[in-house]
Protein backbone atom coordinates (compact mmCIF):
# COMPACT_ATOMS: atom_id res chain seq x y z
CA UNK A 1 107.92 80.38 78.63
CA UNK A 2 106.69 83.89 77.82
CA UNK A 3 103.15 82.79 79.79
CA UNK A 4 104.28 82.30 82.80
CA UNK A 5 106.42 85.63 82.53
CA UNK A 6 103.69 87.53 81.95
CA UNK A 7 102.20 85.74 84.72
CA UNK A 8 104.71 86.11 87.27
CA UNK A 9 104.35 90.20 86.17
CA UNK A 10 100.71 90.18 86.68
CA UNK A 11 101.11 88.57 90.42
CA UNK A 12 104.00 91.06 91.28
CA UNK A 13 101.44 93.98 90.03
CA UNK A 14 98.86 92.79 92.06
CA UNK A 15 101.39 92.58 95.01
CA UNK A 16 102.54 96.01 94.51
CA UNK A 17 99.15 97.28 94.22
CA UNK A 18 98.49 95.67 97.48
CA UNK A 19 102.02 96.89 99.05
CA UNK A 20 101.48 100.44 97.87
CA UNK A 21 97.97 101.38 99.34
CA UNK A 22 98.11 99.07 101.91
CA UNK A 23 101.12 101.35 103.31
CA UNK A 24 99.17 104.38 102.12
CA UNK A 25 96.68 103.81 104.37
CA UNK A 26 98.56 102.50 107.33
CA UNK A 27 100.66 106.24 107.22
CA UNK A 28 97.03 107.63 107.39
CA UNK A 29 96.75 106.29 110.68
CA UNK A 30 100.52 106.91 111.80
CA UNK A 31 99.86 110.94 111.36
CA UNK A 32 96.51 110.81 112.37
CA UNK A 33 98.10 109.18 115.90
CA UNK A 34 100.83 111.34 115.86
CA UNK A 35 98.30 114.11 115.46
CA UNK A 36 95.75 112.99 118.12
CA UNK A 37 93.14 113.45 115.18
CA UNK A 38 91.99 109.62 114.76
CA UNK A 39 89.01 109.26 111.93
CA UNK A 40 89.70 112.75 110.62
CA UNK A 41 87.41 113.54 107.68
CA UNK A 42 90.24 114.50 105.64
CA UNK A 43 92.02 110.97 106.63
CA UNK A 44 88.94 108.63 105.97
CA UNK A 45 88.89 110.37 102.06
CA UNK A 46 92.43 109.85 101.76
CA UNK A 47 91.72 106.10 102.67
CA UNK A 48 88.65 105.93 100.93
CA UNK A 49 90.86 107.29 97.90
CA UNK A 50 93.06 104.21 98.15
CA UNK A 51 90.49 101.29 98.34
CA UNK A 52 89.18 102.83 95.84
CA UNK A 53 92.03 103.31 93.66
CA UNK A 54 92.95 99.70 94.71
CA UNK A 55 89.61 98.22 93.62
CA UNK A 56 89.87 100.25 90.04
CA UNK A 57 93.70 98.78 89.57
CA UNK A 58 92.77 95.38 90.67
CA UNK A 59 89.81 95.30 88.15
CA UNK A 60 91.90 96.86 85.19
CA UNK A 61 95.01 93.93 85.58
CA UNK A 62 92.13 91.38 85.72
CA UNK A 63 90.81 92.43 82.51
CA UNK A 64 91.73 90.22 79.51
CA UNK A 65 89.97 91.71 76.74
CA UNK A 66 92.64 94.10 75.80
CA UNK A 67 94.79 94.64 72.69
CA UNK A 68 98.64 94.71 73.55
CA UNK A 69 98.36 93.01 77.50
CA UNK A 70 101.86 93.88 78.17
CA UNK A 71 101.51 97.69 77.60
CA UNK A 72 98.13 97.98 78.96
CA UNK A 73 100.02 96.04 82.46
CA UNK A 74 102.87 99.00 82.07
CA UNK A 75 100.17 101.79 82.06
CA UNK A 76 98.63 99.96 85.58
CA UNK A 77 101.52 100.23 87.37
CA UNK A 78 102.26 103.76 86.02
CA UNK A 79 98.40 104.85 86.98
CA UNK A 80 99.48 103.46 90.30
CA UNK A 81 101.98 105.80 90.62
CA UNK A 82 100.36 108.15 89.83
CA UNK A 83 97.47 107.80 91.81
CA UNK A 84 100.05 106.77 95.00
CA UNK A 85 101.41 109.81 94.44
CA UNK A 86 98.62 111.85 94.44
CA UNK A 87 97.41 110.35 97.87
CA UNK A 88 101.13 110.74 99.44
CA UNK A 89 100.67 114.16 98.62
CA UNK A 90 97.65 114.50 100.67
CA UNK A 91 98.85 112.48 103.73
CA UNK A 92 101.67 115.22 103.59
CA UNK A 93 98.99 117.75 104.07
CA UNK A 94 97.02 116.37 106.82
CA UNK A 95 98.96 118.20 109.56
């Protein structure tokens, strides 16, 4: 039972990975429209930032070869919030 738990954890990470910057970068194009400043410079880094970001996540919960899986999950979802964060912060700023 404690497989597919672990399982079920990794495919609700890799939802919420998706969720997060996925909405990250659709409010980069909300402000940028409510700006009347479509394909800003300072919008297509903050994007650029999150398929990034998403592509590091993604590759860190696919990797296996790791000591303790279920802390090394725990510190992926808190990099994501951390990096989410940092990237809200900037959409906040594009004004």
């Amino acid at each position: 039972m404690r497989k597919i738990y672990i399982m079920a954890n990794i495919r609700d990470l890799k939802k919420d990975i998706n969720y997060v910057l996925g909405d990250i970068i659709e409010a980069v194009y909300i402000v940028e429209s409510t700006h009347d400043k479509h394909g800003s410079k300072e919008g297509s880094a903050i994007i650029d930032g999150a398929i990034s970001a998403f592509d590091d996540l993604i590759a860190k919960v696919n990797n296996k070869d790791v000591e303790d899986r279920k802390a090394h999950l725990k510190g992926v979802r808190k990099e994501l919030e951390k990096k989410a964060s940092a990237l809200i912060a900037k959409i906040n700023k594009l004004d």
